[in-house]
C-alpha atoms as a PDB file:
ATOM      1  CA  UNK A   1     -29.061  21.976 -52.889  1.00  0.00           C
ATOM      2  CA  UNK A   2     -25.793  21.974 -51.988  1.00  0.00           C
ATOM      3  CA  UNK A   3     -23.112  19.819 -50.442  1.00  0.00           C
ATOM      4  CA  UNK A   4     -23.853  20.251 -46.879  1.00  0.00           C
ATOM      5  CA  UNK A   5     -27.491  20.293 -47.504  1.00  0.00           C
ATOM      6  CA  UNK A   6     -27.666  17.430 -49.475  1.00  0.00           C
ATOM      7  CA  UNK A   7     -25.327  15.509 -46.191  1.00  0.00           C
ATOM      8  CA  UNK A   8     -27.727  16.594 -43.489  1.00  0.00           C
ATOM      9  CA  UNK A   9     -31.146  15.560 -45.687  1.00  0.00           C
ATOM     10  CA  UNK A  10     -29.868  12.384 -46.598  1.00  0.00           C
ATOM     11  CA  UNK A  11     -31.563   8.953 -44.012  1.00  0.00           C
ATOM     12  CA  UNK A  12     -31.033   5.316 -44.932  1.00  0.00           C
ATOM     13  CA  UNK A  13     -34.638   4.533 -46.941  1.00  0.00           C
ATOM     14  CA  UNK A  14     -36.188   1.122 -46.746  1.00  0.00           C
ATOM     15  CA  UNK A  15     -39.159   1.978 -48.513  1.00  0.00           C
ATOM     16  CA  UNK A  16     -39.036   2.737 -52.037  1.00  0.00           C
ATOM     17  CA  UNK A  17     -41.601   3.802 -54.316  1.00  0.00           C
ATOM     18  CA  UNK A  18     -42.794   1.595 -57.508  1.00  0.00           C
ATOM     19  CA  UNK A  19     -41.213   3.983 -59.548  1.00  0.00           C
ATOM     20  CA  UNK A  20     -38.440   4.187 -62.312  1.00  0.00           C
ATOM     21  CA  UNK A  21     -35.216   5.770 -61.757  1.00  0.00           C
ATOM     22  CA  UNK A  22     -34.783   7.863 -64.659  1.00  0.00           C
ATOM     23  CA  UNK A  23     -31.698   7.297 -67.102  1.00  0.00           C
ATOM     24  CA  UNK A  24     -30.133  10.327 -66.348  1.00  0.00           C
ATOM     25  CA  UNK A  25     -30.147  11.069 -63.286  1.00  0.00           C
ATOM     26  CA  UNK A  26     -28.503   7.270 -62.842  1.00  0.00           C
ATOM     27  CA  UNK A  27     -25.907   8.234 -64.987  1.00  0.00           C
ATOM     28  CA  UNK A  28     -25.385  11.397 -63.238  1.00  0.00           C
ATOM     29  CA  UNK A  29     -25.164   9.396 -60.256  1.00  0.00           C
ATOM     30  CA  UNK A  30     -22.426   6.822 -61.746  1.00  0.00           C
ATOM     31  CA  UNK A  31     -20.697   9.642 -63.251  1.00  0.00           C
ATOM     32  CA  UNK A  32     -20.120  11.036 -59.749  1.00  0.00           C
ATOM     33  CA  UNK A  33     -18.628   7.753 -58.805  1.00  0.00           C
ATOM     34  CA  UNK A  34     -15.977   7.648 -61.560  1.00  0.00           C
ATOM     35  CA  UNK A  35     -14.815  11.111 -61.018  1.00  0.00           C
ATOM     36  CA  UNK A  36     -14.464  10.213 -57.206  1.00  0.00           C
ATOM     37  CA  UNK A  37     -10.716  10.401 -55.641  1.00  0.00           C
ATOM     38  CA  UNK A  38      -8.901   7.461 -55.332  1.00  0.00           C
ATOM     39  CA  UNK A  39      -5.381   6.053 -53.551  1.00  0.00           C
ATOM     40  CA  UNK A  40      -2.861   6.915 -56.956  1.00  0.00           C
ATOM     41  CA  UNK A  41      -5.647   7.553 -59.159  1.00  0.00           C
ATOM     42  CA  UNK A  42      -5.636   3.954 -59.747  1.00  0.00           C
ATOM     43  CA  UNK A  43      -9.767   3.322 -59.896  1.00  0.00           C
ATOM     44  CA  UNK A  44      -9.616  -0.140 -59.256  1.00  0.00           C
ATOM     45  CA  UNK A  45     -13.361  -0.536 -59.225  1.00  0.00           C
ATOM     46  CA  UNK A  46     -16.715  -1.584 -60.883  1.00  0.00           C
ATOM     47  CA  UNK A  47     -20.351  -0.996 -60.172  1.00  0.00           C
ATOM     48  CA  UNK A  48     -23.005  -3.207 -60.968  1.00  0.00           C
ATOM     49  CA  UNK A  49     -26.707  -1.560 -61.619  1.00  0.00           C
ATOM     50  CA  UNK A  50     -29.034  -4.398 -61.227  1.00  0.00           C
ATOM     51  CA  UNK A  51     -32.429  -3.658 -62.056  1.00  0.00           C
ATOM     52  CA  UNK A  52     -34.178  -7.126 -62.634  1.00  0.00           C
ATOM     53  CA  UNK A  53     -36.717  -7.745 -60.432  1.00  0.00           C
ATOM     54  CA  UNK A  54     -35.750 -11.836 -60.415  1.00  0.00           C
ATOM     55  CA  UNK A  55     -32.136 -10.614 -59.847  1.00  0.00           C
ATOM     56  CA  UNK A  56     -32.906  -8.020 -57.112  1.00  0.00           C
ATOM     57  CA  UNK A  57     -35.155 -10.974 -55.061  1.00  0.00           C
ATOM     58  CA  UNK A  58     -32.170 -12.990 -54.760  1.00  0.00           C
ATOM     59  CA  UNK A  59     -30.234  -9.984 -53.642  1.00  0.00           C
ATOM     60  CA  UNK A  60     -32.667  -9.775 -50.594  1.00  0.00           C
ATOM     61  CA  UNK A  61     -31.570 -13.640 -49.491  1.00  0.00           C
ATOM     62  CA  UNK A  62     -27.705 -12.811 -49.808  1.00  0.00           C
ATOM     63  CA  UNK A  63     -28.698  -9.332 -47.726  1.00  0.00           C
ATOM     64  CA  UNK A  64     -30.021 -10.976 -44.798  1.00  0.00           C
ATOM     65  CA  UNK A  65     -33.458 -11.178 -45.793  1.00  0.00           C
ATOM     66  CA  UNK A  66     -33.744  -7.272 -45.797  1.00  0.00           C
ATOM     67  CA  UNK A  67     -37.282  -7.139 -47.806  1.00  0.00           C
ATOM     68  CA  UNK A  68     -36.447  -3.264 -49.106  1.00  0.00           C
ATOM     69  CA  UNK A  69     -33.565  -4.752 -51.692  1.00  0.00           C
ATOM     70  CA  UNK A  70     -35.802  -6.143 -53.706  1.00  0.00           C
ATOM     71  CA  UNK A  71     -38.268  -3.162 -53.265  1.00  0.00           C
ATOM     72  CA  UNK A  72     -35.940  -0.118 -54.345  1.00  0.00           C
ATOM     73  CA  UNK A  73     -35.935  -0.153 -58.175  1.00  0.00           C
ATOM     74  CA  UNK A  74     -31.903  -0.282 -58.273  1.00  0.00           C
ATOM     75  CA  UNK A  75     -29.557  -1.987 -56.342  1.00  0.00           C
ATOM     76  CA  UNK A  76     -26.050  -1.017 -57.303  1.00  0.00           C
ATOM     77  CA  UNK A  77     -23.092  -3.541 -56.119  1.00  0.00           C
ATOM     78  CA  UNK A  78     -19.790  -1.870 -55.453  1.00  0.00           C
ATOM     79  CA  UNK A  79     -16.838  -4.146 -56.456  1.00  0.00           C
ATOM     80  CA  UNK A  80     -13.314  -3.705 -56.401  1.00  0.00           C
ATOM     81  CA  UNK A  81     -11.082  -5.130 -58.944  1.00  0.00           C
ATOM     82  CA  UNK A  82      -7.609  -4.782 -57.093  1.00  0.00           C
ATOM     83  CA  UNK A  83      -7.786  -5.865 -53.052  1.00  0.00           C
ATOM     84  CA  UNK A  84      -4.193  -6.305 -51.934  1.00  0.00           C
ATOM     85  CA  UNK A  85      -2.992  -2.974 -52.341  1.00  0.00           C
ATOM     86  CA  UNK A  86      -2.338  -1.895 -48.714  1.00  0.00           C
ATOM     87  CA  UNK A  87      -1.724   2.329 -48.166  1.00  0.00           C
ATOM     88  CA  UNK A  88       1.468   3.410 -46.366  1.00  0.00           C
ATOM     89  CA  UNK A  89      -1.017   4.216 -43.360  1.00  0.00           C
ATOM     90  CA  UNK A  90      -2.048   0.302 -43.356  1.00  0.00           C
ATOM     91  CA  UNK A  91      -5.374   0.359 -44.727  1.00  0.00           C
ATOM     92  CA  UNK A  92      -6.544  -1.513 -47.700  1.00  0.00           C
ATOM     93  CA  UNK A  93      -6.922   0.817 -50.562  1.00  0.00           C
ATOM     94  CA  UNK A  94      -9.930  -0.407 -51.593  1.00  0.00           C
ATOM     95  CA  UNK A  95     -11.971  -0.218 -48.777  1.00  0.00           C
ATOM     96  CA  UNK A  96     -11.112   3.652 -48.641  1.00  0.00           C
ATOM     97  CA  UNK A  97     -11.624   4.271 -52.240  1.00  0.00           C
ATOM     98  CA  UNK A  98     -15.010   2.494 -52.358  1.00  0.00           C
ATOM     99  CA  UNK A  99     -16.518   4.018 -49.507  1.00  0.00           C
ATOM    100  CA  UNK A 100     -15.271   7.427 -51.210  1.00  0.00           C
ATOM    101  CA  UNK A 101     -17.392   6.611 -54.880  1.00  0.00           C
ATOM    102  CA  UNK A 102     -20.340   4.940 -52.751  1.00  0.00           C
ATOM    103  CA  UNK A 103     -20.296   8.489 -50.619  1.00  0.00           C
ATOM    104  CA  UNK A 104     -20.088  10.407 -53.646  1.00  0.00           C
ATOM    105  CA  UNK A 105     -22.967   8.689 -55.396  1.00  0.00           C
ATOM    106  CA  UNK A 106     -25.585   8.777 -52.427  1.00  0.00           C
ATOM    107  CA  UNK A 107     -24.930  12.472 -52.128  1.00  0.00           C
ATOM    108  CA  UNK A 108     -25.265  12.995 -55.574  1.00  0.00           C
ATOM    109  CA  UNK A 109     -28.433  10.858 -55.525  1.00  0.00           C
ATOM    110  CA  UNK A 110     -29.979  12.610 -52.146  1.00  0.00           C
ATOM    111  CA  UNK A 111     -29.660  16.555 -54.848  1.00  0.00           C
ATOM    112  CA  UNK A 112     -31.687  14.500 -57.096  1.00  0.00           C
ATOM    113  CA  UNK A 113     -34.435  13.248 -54.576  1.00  0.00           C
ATOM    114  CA  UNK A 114     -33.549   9.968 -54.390  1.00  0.00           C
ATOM    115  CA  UNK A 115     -33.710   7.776 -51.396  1.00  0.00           C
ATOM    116  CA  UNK A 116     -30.479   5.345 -50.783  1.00  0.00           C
ATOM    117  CA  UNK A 117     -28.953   2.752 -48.094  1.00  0.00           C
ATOM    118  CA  UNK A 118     -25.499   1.321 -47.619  1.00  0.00           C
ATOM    119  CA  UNK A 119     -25.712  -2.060 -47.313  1.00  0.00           C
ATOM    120  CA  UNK A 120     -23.328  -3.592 -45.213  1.00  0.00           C
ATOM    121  CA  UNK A 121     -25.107  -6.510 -43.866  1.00  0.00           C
ATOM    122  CA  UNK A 122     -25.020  -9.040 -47.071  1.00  0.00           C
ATOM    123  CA  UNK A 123     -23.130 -12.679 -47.533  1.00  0.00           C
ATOM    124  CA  UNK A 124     -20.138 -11.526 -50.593  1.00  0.00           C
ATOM    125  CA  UNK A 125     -20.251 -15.328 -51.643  1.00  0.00           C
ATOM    126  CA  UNK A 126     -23.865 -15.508 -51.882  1.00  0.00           C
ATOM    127  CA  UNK A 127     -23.969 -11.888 -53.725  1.00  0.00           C
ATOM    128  CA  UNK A 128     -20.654 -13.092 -56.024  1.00  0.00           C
ATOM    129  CA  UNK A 129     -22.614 -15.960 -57.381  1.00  0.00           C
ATOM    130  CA  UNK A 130     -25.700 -14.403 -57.840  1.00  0.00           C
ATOM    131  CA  UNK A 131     -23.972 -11.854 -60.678  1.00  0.00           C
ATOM    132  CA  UNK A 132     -21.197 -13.837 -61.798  1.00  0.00           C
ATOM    133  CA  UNK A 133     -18.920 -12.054 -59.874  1.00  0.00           C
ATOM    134  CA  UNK A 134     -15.151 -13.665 -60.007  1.00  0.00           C
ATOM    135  CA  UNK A 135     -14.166 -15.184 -57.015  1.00  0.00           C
ATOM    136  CA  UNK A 136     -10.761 -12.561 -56.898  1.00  0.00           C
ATOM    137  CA  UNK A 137     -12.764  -9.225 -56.617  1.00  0.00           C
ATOM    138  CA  UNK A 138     -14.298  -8.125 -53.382  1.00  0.00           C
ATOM    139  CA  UNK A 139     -17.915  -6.366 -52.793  1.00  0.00           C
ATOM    140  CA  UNK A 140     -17.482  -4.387 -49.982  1.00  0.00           C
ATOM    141  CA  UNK A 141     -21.084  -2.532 -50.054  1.00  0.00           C
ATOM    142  CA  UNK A 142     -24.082  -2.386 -51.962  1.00  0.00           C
ATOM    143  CA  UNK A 143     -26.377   0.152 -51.668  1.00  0.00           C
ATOM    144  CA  UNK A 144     -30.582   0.526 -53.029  1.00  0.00           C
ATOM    145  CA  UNK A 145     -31.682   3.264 -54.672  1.00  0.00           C
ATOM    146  CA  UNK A 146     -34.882   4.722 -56.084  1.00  0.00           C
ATOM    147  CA  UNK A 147     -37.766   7.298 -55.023  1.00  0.00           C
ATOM    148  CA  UNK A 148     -37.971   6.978 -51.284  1.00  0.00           C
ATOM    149  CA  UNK A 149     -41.873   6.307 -49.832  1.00  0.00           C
ATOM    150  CA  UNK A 150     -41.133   7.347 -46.335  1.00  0.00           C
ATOM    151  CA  UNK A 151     -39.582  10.249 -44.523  1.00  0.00           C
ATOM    152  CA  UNK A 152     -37.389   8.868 -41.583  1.00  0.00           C
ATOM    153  CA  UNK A 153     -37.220  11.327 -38.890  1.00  0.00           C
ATOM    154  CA  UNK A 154     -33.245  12.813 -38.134  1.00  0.00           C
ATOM    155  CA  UNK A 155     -31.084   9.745 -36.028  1.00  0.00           C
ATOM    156  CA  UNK A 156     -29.834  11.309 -33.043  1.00  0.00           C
ATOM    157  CA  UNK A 157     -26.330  12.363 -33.631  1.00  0.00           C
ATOM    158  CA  UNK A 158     -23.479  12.507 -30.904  1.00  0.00           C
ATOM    159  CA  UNK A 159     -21.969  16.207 -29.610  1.00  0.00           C
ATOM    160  CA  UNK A 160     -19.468  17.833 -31.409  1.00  0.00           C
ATOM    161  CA  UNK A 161     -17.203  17.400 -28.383  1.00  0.00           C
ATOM    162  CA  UNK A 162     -17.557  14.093 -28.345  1.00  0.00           C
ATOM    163  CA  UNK A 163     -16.257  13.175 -31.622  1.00  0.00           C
ATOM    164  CA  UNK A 164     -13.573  16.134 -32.652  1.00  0.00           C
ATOM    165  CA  UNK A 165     -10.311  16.760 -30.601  1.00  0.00           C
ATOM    166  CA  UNK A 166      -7.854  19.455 -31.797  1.00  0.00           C
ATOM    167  CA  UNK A 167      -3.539  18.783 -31.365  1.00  0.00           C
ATOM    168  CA  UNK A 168      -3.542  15.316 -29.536  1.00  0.00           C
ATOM    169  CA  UNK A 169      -6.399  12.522 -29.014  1.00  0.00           C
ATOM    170  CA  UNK A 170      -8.008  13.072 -26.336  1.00  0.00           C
END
């Protein structure tokens, strides 16, 4: 599979499989995260793999009550260890960098058939004091992962046209 491949067969998965993730293809996963680009090199981040069940069912309260986090054997929590650093184009660093590694690992997981979602919709407090996280670091996004049980059919996707302009906003 390759890169493109791998962007147009990946869907958000909310139904997971009672199966294992297998150590390497995790690591291959993680490994895809820590060679992701980031603002100076700097890699001001850390991801958390939580696979206890007991940990993963309080996940689901501080994600809204979304059943599937506790479901998906993995839930990995995306945390950034430096959140102040603002780019010369305004935007926090972190929030750029992190949604780089997070893209980089569900691609690499979708090549090696596993299911993922971004999680957006979560309380950070609730999630911080579930896994000790200190109160200066910022989650911006978890995401599940494991064996997906359903196929989602293709989201409807807007027209080219609609989204691309060439020279000047239009």
């Amino acid at each position: 599979m390759d890169v493109f491949e791998a962007i147009t067969e990946r869907k958000s998965i909310r139904k997971y499989k009672n199966t294992a993730v297998e150590g390497n293809k995790l690591e291959k996963i993680l490994e895809s995260a820590r060679l992701a680009p980031s603002a100076a090199n700097r890699q001001e981040w850390k991801f958390l793999v939580v696979k206890d069940q007991d940990t993963r069912d309080k996940l689901v309260e501080a994600a809204n009550g979304q059943k599937f986090v506790g479901q998906a054997p993995i839930t990995i929590v995306v945390c950034s260890t430096e959140s102040e650093r603002v780019m010369p184009c305004g935007q926090h660093a972190y929030t750029v960098d992190l949604s780089i590694a997070v893209s980089f690992m569900i691609l690499e997981a979708t090549e090696l058939g596993l299911g993922t979602c971004w999680l957006g919709a979560f309380d950070e407090g609730k999630v911080k004091e579930i896994l000790s996280i200190p109160e200066d670091i910022r989650v911006p996004a978890m995401f599940t992962l494991g064996y997906a049980d359903e196929k989602p059919a293709p989201r409807p996707r807007k027209d080219m046209d609609d989204v691309v302009c060439y020279e000047k906003y239009q």
